[in-house]
C-alpha atoms as a PDB file:
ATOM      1  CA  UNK A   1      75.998 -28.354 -17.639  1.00  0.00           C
ATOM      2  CA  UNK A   2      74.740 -30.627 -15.076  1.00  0.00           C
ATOM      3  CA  UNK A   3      74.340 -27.883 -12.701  1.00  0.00           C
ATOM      4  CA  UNK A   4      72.553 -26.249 -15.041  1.00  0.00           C
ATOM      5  CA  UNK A   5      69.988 -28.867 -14.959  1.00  0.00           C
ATOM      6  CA  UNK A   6      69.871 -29.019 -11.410  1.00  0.00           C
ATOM      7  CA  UNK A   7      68.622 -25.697 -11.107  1.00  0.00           C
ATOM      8  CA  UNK A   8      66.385 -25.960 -14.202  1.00  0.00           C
ATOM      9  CA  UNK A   9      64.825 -28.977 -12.129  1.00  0.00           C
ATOM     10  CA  UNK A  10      64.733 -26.696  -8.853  1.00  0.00           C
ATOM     11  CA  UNK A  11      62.576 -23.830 -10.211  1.00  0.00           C
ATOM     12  CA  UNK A  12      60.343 -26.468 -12.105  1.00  0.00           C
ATOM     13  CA  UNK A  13      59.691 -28.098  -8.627  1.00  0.00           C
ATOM     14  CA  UNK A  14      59.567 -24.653  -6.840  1.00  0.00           C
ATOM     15  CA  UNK A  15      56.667 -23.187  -9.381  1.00  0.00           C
ATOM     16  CA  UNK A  16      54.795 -26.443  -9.272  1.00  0.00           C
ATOM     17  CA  UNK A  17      54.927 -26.073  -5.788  1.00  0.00           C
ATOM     18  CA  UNK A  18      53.621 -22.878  -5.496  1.00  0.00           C
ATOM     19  CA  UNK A  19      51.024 -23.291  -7.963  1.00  0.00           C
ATOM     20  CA  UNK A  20      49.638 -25.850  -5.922  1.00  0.00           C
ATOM     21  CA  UNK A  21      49.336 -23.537  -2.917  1.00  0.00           C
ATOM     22  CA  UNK A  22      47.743 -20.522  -4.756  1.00  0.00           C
ATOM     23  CA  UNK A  23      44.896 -23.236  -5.874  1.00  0.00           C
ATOM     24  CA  UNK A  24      44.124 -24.760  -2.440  1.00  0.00           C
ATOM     25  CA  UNK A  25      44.293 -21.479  -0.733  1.00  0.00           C
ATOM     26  CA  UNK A  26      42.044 -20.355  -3.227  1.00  0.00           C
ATOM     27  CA  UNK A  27      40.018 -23.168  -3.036  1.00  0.00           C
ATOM     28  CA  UNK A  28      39.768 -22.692   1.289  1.00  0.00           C
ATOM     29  CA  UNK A  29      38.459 -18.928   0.664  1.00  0.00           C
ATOM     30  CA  UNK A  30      35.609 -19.857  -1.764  1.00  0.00           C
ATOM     31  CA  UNK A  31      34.516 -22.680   0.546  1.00  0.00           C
ATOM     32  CA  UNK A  32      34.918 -20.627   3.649  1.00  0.00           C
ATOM     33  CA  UNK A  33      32.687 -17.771   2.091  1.00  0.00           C
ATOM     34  CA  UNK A  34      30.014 -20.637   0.583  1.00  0.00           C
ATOM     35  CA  UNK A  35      30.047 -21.746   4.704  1.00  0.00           C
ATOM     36  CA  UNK A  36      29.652 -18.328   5.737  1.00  0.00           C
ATOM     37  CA  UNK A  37      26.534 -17.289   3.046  1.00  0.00           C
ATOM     38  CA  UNK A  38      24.897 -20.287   3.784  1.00  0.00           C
ATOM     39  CA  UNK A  39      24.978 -19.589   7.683  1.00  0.00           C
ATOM     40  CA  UNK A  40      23.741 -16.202   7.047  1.00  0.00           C
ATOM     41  CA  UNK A  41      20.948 -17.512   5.338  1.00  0.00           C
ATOM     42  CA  UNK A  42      20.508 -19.691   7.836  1.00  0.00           C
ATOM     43  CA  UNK A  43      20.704 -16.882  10.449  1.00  0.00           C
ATOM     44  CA  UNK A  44      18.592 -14.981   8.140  1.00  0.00           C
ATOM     45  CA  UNK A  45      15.698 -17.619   7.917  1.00  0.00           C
ATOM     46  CA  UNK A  46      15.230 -17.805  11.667  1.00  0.00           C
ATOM     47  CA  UNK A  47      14.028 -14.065  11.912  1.00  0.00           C
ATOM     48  CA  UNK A  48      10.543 -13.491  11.904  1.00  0.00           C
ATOM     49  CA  UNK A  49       8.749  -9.674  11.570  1.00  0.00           C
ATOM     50  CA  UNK A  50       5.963  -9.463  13.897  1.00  0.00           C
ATOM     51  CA  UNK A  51       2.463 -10.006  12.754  1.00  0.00           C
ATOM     52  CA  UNK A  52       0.590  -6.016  12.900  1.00  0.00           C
ATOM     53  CA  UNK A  53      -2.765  -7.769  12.123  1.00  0.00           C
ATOM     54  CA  UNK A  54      -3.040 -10.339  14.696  1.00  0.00           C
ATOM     55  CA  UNK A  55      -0.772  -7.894  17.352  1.00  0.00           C
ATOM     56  CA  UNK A  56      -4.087  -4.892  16.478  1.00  0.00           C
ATOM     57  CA  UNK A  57      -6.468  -8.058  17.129  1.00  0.00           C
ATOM     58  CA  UNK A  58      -4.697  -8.916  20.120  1.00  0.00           C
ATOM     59  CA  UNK A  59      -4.932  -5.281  21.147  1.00  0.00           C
ATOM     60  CA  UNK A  60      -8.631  -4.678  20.675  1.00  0.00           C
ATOM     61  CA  UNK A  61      -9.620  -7.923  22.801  1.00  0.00           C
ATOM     62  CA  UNK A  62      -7.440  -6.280  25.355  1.00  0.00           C
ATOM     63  CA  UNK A  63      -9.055  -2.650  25.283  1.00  0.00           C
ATOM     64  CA  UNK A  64     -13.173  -3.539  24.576  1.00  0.00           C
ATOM     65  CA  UNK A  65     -14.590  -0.538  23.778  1.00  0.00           C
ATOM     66  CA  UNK A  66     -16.036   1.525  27.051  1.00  0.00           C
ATOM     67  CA  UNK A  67     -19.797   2.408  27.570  1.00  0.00           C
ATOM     68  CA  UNK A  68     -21.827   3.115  30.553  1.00  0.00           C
ATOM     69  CA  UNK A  69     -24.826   1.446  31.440  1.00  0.00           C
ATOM     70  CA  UNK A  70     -27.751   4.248  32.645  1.00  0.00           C
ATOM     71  CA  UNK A  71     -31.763   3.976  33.259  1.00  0.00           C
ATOM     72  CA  UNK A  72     -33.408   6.403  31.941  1.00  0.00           C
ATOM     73  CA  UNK A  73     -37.341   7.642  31.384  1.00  0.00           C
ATOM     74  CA  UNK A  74     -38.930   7.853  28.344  1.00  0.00           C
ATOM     75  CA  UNK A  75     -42.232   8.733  26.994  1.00  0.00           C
ATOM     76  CA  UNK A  76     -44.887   7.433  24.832  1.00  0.00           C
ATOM     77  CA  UNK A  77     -48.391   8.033  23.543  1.00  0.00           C
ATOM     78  CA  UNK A  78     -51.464   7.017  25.538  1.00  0.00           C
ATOM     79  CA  UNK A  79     -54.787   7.720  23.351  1.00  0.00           C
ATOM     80  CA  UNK A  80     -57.112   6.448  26.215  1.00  0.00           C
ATOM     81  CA  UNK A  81     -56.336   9.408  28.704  1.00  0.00           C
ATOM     82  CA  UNK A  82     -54.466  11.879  25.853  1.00  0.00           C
ATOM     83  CA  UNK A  83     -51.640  12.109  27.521  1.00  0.00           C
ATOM     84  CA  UNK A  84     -48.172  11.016  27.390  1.00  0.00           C
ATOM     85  CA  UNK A  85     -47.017   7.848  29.648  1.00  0.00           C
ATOM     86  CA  UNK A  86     -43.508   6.769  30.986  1.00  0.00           C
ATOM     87  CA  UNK A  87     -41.454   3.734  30.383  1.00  0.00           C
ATOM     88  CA  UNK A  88     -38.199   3.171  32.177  1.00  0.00           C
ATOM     89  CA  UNK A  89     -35.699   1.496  30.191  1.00  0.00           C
ATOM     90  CA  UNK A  90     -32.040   0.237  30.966  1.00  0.00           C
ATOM     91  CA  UNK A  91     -29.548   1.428  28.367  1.00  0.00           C
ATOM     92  CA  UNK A  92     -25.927   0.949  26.944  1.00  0.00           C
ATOM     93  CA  UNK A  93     -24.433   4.231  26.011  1.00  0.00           C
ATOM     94  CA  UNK A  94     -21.108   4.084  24.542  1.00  0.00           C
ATOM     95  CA  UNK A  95     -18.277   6.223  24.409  1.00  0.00           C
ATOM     96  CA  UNK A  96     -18.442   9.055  21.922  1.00  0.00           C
ATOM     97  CA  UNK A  97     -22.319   9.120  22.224  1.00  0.00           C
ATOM     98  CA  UNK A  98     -24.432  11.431  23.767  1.00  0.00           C
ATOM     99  CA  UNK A  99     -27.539  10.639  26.801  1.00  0.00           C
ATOM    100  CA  UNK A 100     -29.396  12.575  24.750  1.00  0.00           C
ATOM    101  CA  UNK A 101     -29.043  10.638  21.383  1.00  0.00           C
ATOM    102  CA  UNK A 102     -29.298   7.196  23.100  1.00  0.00           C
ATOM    103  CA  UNK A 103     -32.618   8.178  24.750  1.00  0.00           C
ATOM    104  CA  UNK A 104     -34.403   9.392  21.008  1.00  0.00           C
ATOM    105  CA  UNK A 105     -33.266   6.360  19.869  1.00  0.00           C
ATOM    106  CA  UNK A 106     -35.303   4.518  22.488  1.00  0.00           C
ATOM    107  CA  UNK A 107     -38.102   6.715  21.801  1.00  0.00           C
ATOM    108  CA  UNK A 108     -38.217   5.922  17.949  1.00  0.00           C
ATOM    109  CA  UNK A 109     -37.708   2.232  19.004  1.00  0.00           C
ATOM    110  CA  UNK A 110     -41.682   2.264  19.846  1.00  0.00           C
ATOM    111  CA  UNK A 111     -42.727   1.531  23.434  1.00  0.00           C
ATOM    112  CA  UNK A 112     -42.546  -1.924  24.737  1.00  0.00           C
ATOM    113  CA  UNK A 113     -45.953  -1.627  27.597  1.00  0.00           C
ATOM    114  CA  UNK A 114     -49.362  -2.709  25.711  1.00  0.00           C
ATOM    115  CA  UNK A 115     -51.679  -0.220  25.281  1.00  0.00           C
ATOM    116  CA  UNK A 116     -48.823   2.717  24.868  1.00  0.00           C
ATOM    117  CA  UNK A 117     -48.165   3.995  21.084  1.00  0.00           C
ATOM    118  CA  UNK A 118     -45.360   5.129  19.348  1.00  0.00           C
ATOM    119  CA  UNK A 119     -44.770   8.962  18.810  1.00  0.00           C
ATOM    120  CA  UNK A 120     -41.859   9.149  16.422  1.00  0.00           C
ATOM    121  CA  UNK A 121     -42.858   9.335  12.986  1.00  0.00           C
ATOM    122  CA  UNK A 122     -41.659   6.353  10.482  1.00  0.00           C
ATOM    123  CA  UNK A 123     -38.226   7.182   8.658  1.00  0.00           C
ATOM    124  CA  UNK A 124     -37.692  10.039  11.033  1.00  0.00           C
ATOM    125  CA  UNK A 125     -33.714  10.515  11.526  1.00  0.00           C
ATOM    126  CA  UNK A 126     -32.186  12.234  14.156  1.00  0.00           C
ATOM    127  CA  UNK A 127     -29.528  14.596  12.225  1.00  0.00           C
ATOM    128  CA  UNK A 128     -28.108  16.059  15.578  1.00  0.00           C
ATOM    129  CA  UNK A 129     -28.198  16.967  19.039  1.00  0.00           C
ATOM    130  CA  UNK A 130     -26.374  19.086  21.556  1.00  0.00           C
ATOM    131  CA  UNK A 131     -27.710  20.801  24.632  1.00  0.00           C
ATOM    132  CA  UNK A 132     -26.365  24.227  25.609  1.00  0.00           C
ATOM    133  CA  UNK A 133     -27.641  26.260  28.512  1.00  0.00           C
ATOM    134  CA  UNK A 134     -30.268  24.413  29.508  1.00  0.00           C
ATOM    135  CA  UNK A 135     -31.510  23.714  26.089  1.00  0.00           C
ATOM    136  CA  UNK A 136     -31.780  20.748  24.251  1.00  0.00           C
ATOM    137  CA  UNK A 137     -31.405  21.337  20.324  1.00  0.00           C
ATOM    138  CA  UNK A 138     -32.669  18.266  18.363  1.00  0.00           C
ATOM    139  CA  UNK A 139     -32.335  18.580  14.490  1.00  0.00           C
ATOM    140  CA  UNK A 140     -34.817  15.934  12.972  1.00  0.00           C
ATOM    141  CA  UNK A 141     -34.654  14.650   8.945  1.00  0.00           C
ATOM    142  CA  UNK A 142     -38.021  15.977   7.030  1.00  0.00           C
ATOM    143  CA  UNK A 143     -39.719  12.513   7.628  1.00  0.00           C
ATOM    144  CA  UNK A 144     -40.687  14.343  10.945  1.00  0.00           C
ATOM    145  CA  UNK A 145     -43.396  15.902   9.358  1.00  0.00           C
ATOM    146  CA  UNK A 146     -44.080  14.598   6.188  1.00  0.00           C
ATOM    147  CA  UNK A 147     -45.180  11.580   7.984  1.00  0.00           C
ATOM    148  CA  UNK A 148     -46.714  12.349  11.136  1.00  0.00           C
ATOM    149  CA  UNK A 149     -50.580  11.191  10.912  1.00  0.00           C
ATOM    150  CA  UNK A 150     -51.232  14.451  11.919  1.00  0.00           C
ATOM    151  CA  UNK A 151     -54.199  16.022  14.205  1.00  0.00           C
ATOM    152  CA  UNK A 152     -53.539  18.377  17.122  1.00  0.00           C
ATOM    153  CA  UNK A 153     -54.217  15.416  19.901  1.00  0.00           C
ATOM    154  CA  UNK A 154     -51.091  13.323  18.103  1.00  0.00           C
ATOM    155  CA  UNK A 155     -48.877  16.122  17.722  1.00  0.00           C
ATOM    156  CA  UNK A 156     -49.029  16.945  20.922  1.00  0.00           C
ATOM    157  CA  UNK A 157     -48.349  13.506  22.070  1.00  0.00           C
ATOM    158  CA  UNK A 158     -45.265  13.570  19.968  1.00  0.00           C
ATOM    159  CA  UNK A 159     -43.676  17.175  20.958  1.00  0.00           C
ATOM    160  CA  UNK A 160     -44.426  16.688  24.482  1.00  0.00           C
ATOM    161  CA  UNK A 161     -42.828  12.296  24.806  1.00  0.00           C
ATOM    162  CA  UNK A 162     -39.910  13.799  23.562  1.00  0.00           C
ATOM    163  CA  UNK A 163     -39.740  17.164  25.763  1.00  0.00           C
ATOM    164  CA  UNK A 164     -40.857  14.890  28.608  1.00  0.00           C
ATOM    165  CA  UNK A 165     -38.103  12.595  28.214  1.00  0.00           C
ATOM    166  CA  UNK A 166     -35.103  14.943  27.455  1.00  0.00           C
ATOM    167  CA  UNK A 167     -36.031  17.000  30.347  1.00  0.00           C
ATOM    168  CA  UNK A 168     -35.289  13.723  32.898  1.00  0.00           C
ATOM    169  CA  UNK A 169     -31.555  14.131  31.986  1.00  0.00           C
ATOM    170  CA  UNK A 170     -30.036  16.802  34.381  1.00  0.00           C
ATOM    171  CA  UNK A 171     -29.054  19.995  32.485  1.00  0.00           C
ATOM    172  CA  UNK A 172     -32.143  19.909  30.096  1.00  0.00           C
ATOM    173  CA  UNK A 173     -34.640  22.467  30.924  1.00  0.00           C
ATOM    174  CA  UNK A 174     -36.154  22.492  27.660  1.00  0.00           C
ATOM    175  CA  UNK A 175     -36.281  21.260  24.080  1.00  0.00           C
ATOM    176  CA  UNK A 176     -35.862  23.376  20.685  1.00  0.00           C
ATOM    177  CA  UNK A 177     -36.883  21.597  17.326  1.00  0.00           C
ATOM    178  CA  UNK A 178     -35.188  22.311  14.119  1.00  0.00           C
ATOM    179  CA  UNK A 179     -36.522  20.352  10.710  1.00  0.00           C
ATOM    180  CA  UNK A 180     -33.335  19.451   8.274  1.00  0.00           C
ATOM    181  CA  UNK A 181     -30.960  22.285  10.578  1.00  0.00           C
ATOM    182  CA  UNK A 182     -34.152  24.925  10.445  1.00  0.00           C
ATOM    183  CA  UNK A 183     -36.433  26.347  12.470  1.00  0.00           C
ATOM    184  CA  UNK A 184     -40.114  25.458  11.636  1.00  0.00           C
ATOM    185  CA  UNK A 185     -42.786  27.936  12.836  1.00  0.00           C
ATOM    186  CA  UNK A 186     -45.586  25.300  13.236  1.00  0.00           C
ATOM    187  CA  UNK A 187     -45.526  21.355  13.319  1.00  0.00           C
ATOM    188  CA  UNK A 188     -48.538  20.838  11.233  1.00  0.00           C
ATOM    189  CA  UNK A 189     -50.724  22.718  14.042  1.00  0.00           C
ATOM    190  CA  UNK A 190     -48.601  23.124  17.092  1.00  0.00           C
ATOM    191  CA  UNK A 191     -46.003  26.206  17.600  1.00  0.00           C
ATOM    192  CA  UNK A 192     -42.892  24.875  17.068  1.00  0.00           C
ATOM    193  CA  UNK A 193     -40.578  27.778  16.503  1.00  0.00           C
ATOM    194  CA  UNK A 194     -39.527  28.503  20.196  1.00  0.00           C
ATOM    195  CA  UNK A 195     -38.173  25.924  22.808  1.00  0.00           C
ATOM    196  CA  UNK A 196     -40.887  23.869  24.558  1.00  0.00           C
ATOM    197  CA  UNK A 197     -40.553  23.272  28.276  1.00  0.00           C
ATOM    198  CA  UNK A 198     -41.683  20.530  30.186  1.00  0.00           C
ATOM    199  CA  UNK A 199     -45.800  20.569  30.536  1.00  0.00           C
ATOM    200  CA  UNK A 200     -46.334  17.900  33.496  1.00  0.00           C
ATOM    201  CA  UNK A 201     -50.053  18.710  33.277  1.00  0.00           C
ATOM    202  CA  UNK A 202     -49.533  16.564  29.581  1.00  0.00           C
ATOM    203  CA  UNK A 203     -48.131  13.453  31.640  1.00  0.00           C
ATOM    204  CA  UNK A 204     -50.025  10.653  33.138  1.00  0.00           C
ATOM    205  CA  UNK A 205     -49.230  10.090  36.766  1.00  0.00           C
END
C-alpha cells in the first residue's frame, strides 16, 4: 500500500513538473517572437523611399534647359523715306524653337529705334512656320488683315520688314504668306498669292 503511494506521489511530482516546463517554454517563444516583431518594426521604421519630387527638382537644376544665343536683323517701318529700316537685336532661342519663329516674334515686338514703326498688325498670331527649299512659309491668324491700317505705302512696309528679315537667315531665299493655313490672292492691295523675294531697292541703306 505504501508503495502504492509512493508512486502515486511520483507521477503527481513528475506532471507538475512537466507542466511547469510546457508553460515557461511557452512563455520564452511568445516573448522571443514579441522581441523579434518589435525589431522588425524597428528595422522597418529606419527605411526611407526616396523622394521622386524633390529627386525631378534636383534633376532639372542639374539639366537647365539649352538655348542658343544669335544676333539677328530685323526690319521695321520708316514713313519719312518709305522704306523699310534695320534693327539688330541679340536673341535667346531655345531648344525646340525655330530662327525663324524667334525673329517674327521680334518683329511683332515693335521696334525699339525712335522714329521706326511697327509693321505687324495688333492681335496678329503666328500659326506656323517652316522653310523648305529656300522658302519660308509663314501661316499668320486673320488679325493679319483685318487689322492692318491699310494703304498700299503700309502694306508694303509690312510684306517687305518681314521678307527683309527672314531672308538674313541662311537658307531663306524667299517668303510665302498663307492667312489661317490659306493662300490669299491680295493683302488688301498687294499680290500676295506667290512667294515674295527680297526687294533691297525697298530697304534703307
Amino acid at each position: 500500500m505504501k508503495r502504492i503511494l509512493t508512486l502515486i506521489a511520483a507521477l503527481t511530482i513528475l506532471v507538475f513538473a512537466a507542466g511547469c516546463s510546457l508553460s515557461g517554454g511557452t512563455g520564452t517563444g511568445q516573448a522571443g517572437n514579441e522581441q523579434q516583431q518589435q525589431s522588425d518594426e524597428g528595422n522597418g521604421s529606419e527605411i526611407q523611399e526616396p523622394d521622386l519630387e524633390k529627386e525631378s527638382e534636383k534633376g532639372s537644376e542639374e539639366e537647365p534647359e539649352e538655348e542658343e544665343t544669335l544676333t539677328v536683323m530685323v526690319y521695321f517701318g520708316d514713313f519719312q523715306s518709305e522704306k523699310v529700316a534695320p534693327e539688330t537685336r541679340t536673341v535667346k532661342v531655345k531648344a525646340g524653337d525655330s530662327i525663324e519663329k524667334v525673329v517674327f516674334e521680334e518683329l511683332a515686338k515693335g521696334p525699339e529705334t525712335e522714329g521706326l514703326d511697327p509693321v505687324i498688325p495688333e492681335g496678329t498670331k503666328l500659326l506656323s512656320v517652316r522653310t523648305e527649299n529656300g522658302i519660308c512659309t509663314v501661316n499668320l491668324s486673320k488679325e493679319f488683315v483685318e487689322n492692318h491700317i491699310g494703304g498700299s505705302t503700309a502694306e508694303l512696309m509690312t510684306i517687305n520688314s518681314i521678307v527683309a528679315s527672314l531672308t538674313e537667315l541662311p537658307g531663306i531665299d524667299k517668303v510665302q504668306f498663307l492667312i489661317e493655313g490659306n493662300v490669299r490672292e491680295v493683302f488688301i492691295h498687294e499680290a500676295l498669292d506667290t512667294p515674295i523675294k527680297r526687294n533691297e531697292s525697298f530697304i534703307k541703306k
